[in-house]
PDB file of N, CA and C in Angstrom:
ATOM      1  N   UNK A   1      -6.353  -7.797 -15.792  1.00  0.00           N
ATOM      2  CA  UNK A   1      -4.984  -8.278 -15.707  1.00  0.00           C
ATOM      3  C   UNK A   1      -5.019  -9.781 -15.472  1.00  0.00           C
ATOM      4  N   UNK A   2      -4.599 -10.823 -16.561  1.00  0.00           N
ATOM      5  CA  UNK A   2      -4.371 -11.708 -16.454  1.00  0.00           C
ATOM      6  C   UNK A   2      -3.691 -12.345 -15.157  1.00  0.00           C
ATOM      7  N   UNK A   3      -4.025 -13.516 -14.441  1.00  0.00           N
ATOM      8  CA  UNK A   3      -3.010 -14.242 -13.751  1.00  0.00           C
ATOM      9  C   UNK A   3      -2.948 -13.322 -12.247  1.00  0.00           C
ATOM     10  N   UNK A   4      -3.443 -12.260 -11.806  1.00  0.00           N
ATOM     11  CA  UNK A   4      -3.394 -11.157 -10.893  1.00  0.00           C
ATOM     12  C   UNK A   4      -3.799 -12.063  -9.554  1.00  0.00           C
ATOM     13  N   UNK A   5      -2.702 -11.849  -8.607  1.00  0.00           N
ATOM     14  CA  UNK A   5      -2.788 -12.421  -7.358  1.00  0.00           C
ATOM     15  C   UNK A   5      -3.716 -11.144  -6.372  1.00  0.00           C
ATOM     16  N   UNK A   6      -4.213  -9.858  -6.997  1.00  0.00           N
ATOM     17  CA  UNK A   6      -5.398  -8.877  -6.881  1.00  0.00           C
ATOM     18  C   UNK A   6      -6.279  -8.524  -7.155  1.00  0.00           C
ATOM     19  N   UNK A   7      -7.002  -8.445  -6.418  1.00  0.00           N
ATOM     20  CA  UNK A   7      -9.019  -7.651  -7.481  1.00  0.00           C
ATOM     21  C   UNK A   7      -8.493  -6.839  -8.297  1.00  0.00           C
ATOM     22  N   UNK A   8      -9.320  -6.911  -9.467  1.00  0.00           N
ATOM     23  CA  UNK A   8      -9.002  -6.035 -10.157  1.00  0.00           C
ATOM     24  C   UNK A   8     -10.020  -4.422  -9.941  1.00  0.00           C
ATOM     25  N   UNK A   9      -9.572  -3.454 -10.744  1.00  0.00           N
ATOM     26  CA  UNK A   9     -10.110  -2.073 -10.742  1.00  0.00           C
ATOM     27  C   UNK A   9     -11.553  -2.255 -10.162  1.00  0.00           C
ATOM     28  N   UNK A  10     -11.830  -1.212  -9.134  1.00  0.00           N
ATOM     29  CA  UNK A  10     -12.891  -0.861  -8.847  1.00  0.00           C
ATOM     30  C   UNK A  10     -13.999  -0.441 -10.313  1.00  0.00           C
ATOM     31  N   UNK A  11     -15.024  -0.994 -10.387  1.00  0.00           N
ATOM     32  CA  UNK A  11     -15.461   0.051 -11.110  1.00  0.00           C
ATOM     33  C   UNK A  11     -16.098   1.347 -11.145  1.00  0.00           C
ATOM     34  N   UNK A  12     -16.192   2.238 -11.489  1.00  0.00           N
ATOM     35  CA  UNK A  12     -16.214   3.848 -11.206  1.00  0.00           C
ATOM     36  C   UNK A  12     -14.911   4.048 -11.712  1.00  0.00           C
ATOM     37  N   UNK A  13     -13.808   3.772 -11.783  1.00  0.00           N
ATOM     38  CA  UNK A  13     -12.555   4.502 -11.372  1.00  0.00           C
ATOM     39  C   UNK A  13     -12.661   5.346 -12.899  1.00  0.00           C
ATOM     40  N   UNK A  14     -11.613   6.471 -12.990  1.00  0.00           N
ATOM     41  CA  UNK A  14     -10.989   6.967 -14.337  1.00  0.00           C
ATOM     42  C   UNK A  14     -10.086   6.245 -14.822  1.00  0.00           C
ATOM     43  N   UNK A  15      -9.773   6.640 -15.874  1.00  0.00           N
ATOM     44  CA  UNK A  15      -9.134   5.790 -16.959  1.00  0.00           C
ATOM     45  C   UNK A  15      -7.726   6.296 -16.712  1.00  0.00           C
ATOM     46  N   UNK A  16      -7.131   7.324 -15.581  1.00  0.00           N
ATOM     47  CA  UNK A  16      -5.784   7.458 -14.765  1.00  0.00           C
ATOM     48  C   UNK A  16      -5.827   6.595 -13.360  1.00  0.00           C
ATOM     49  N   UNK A  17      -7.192   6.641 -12.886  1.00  0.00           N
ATOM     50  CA  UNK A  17      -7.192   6.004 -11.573  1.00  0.00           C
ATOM     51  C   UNK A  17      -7.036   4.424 -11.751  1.00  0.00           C
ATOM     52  N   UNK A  18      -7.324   3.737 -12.866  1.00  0.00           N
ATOM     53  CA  UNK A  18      -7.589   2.577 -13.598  1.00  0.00           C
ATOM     54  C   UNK A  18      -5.846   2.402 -13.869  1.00  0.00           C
ATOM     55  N   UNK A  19      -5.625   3.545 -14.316  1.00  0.00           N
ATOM     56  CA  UNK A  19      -3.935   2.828 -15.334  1.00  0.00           C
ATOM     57  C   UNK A  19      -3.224   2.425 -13.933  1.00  0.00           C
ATOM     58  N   UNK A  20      -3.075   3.874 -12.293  1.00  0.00           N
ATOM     59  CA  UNK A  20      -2.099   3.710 -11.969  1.00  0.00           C
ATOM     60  C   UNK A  20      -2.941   2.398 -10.946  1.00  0.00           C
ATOM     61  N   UNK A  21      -3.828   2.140 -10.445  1.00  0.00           N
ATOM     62  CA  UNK A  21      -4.052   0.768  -9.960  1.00  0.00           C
ATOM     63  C   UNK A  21      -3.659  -0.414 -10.521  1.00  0.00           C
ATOM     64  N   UNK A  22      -3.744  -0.518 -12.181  1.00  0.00           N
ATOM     65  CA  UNK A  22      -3.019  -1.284 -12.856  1.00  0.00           C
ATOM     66  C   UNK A  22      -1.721  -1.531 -12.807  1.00  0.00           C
ATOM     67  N   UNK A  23      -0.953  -0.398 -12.849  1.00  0.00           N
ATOM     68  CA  UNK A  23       0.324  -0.176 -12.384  1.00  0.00           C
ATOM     69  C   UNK A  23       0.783  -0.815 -11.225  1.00  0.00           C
ATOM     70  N   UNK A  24       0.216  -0.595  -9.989  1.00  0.00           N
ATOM     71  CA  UNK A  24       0.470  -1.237  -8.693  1.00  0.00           C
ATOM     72  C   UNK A  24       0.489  -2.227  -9.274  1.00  0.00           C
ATOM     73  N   UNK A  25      -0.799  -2.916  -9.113  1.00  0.00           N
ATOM     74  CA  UNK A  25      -1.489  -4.301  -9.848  1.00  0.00           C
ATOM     75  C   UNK A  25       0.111  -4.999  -9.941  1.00  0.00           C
ATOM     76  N   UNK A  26       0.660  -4.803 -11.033  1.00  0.00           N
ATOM     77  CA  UNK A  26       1.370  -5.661 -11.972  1.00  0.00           C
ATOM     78  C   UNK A  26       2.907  -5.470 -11.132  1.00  0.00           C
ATOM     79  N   UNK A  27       3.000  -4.469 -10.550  1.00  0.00           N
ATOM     80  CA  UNK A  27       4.495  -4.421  -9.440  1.00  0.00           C
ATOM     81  C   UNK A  27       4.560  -4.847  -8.296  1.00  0.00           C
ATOM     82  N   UNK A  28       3.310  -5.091  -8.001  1.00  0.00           N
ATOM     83  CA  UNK A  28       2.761  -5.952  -6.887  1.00  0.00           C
ATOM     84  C   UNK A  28       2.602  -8.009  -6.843  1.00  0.00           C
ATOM     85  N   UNK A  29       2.622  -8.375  -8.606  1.00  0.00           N
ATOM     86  CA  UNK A  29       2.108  -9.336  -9.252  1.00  0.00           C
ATOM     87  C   UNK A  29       3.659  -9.741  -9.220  1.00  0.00           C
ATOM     88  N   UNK A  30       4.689  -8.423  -9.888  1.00  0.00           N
ATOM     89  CA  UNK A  30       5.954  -9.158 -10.502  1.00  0.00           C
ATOM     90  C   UNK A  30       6.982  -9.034  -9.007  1.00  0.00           C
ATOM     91  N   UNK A  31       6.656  -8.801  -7.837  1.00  0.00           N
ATOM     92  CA  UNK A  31       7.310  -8.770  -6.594  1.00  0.00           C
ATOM     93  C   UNK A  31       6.823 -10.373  -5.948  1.00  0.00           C
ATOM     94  N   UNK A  32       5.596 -10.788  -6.245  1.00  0.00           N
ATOM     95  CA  UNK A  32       4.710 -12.221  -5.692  1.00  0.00           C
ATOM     96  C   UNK A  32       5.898 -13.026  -6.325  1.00  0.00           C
ATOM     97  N   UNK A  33       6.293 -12.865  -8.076  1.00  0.00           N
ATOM     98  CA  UNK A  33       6.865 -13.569  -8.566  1.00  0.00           C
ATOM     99  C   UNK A  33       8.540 -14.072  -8.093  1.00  0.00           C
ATOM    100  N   UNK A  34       8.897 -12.647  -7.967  1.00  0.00           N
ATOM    101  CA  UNK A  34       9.901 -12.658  -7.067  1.00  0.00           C
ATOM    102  C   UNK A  34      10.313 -13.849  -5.865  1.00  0.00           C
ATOM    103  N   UNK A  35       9.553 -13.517  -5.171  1.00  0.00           N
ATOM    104  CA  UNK A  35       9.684 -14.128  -3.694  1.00  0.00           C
ATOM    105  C   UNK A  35       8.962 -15.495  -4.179  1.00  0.00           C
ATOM    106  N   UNK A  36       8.240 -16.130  -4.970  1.00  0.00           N
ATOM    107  CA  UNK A  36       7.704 -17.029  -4.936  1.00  0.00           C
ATOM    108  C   UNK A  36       8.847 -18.135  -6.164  1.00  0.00           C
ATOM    109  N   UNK A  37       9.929 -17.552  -6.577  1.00  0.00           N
ATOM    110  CA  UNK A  37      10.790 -18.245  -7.514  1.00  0.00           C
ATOM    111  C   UNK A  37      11.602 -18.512  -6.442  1.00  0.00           C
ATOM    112  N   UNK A  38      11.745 -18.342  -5.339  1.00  0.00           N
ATOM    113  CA  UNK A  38      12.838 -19.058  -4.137  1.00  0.00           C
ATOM    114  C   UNK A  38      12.070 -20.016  -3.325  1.00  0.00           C
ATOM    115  N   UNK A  39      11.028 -20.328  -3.909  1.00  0.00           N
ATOM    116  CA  UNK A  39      10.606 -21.521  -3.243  1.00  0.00           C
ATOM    117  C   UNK A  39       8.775 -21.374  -2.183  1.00  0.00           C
ATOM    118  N   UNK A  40       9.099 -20.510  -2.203  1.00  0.00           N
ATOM    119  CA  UNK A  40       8.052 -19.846  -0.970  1.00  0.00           C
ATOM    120  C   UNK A  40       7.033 -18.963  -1.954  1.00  0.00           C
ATOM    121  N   UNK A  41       5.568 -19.119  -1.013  1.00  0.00           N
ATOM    122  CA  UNK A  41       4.683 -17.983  -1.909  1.00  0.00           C
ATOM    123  C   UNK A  41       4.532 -16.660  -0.702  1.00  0.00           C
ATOM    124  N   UNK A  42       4.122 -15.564  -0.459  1.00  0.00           N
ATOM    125  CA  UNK A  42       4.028 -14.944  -0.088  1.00  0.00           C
ATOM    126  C   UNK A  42       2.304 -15.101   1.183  1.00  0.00           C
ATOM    127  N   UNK A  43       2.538 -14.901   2.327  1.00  0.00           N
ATOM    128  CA  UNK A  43       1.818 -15.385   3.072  1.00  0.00           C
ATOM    129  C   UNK A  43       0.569 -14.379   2.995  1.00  0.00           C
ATOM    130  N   UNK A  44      -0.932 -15.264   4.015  1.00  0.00           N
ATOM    131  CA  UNK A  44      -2.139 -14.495   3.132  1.00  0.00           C
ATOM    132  C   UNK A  44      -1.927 -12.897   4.153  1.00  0.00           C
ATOM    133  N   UNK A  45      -1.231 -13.080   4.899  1.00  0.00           N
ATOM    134  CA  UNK A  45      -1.195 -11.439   5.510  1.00  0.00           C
ATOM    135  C   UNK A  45      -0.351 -10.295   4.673  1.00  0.00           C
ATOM    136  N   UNK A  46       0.769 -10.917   4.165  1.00  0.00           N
ATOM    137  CA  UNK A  46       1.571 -10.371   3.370  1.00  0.00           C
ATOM    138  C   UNK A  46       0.701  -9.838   1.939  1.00  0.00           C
ATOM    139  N   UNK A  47       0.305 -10.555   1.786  1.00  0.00           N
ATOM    140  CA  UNK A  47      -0.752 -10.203   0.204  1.00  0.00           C
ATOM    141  C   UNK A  47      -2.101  -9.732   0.614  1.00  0.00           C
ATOM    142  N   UNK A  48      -2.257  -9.704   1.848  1.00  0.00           N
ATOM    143  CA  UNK A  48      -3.443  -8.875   1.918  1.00  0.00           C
ATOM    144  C   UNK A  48      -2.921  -7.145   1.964  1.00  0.00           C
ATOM    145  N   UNK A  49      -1.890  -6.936   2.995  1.00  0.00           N
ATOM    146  CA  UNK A  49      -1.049  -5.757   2.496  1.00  0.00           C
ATOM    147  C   UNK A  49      -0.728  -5.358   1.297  1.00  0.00           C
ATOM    148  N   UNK A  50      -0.372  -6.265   0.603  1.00  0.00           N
ATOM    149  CA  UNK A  50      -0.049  -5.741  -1.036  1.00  0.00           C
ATOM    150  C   UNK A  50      -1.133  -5.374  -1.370  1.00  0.00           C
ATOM    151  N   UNK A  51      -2.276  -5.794  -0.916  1.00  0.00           N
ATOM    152  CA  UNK A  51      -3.481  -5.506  -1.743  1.00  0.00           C
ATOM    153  C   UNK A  51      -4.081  -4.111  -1.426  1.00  0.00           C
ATOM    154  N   UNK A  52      -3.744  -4.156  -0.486  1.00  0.00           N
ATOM    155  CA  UNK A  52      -4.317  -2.425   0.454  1.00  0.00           C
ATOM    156  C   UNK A  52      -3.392  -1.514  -0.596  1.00  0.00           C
ATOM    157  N   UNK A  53      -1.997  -1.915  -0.719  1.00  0.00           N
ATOM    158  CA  UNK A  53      -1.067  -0.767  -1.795  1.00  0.00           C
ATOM    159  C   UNK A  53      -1.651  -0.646  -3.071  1.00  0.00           C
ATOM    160  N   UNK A  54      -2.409  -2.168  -3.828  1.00  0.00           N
ATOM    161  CA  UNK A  54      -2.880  -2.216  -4.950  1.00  0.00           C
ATOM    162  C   UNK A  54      -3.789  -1.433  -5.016  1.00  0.00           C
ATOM    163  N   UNK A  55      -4.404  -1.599  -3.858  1.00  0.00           N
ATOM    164  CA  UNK A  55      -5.831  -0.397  -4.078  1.00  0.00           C
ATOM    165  C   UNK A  55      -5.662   1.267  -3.572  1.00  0.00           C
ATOM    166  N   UNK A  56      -4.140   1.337  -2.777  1.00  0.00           N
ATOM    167  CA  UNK A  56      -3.994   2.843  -2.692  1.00  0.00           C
ATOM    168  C   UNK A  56      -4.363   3.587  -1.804  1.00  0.00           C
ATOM    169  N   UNK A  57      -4.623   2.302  -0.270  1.00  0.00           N
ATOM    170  CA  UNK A  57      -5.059   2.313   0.768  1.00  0.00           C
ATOM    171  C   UNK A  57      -3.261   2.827   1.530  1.00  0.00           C
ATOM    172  N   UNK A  58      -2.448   1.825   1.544  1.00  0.00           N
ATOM    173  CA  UNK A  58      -0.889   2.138   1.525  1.00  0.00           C
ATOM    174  C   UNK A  58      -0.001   2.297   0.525  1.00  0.00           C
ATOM    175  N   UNK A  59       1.269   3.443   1.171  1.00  0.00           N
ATOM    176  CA  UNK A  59       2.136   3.599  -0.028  1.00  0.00           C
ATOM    177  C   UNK A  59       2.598   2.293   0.390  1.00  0.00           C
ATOM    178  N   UNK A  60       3.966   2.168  -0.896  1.00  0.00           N
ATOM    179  CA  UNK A  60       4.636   0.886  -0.623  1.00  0.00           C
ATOM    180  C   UNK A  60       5.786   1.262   0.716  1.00  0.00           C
ATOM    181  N   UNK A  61       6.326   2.211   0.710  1.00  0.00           N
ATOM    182  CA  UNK A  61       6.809   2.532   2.172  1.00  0.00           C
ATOM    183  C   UNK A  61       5.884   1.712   3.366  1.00  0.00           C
ATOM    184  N   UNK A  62       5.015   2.340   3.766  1.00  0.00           N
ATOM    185  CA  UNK A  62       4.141   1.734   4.483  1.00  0.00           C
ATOM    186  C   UNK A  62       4.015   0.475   4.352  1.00  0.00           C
ATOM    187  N   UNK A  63       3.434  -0.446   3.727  1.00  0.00           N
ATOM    188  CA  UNK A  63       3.775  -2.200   3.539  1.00  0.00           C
ATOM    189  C   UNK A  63       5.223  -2.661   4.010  1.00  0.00           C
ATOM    190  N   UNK A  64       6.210  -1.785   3.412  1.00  0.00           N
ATOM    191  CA  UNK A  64       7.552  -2.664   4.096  1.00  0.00           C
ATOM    192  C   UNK A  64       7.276  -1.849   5.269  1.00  0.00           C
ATOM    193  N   UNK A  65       7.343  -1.453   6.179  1.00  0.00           N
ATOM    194  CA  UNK A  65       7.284  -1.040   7.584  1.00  0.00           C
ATOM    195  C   UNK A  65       6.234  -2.039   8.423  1.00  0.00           C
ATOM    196  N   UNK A  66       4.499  -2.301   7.878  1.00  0.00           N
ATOM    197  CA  UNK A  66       4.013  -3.355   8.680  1.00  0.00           C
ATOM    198  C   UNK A  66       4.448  -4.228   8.459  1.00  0.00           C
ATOM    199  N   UNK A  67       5.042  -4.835   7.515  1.00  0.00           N
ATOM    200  CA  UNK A  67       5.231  -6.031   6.878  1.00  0.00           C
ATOM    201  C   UNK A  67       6.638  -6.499   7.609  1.00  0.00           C
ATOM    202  N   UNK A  68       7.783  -5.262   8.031  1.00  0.00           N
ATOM    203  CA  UNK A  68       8.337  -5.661   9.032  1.00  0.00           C
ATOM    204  C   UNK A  68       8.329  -5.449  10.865  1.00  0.00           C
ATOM    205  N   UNK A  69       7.059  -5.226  10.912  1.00  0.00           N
ATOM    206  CA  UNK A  69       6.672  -5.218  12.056  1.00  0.00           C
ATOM    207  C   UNK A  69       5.772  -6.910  12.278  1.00  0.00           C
ATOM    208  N   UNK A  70       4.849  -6.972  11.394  1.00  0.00           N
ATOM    209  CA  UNK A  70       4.574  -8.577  11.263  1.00  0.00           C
ATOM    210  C   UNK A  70       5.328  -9.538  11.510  1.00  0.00           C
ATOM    211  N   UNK A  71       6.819  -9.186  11.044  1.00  0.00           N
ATOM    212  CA  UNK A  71       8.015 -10.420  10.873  1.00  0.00           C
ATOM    213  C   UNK A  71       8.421 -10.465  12.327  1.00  0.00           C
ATOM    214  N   UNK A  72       8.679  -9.047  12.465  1.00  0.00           N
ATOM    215  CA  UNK A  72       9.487  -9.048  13.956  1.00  0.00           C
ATOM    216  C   UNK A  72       8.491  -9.737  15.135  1.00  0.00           C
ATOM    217  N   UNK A  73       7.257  -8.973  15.213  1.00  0.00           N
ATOM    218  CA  UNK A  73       6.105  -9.988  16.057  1.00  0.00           C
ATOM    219  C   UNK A  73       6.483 -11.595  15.851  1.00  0.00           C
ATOM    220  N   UNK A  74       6.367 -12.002  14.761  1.00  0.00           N
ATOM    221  CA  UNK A  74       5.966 -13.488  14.585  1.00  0.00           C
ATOM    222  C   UNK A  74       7.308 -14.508  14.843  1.00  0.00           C
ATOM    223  N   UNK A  75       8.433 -13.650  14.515  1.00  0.00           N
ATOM    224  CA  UNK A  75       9.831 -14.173  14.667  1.00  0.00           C
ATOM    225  C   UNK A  75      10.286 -13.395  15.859  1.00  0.00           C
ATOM    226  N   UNK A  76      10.546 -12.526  16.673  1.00  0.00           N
ATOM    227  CA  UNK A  76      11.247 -12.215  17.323  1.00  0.00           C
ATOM    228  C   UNK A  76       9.902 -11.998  18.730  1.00  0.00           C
ATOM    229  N   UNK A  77       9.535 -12.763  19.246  1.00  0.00           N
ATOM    230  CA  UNK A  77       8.492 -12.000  20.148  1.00  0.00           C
ATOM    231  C   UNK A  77       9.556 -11.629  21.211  1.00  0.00           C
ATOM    232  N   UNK A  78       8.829 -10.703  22.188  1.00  0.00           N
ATOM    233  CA  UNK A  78       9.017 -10.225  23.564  1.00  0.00           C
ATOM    234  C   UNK A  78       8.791 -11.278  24.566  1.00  0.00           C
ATOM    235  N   UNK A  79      10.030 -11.680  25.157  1.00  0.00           N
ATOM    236  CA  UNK A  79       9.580 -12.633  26.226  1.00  0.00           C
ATOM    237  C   UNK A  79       9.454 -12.074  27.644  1.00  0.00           C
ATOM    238  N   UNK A  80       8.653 -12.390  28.467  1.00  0.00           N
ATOM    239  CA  UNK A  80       8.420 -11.594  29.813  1.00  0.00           C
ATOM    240  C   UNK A  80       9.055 -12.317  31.041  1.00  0.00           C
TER     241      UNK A  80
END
């Protein structure tokens, strides 16, 4: 995959395990694009998460849930 802000396919994989990593791959690539046409690129914690979904480590449920647990930590801390 051209231009891929992700590793590409393990090799071993099948040629289904290959398409739907590809799949992520590129919904993962055209979401970077997203957020990165308002000015901003997507931070290296944020895309290291995407990358765990790319590889099928997390659903995408899961990414928006740490991903807003990250925000809330970094923006909203607990003051004592």
């Amino acid at each position: 995959m051209p231009n891929s802000h992700f590793q590409p396919a393990p090799a071993g994989f099948t040629p289904d395990q290959v398409s739907a990593y590809q799949e992520r791959a590129r919904h993962a690539d055209n979401a970077v694009a997203i957020v990165s046409s308002n000015g901003t690129a997507p931070s290296p914690e944020s895309l290291a998460l995407m990358q765990r979904h790319v590889s099928g480590e997390l659903t995408i449920e899961q990414v928006i849930t740490l991903t807003d647990e990250m925000l809330r930590a970094r923006y909203n801390p607990i003051k004592s």
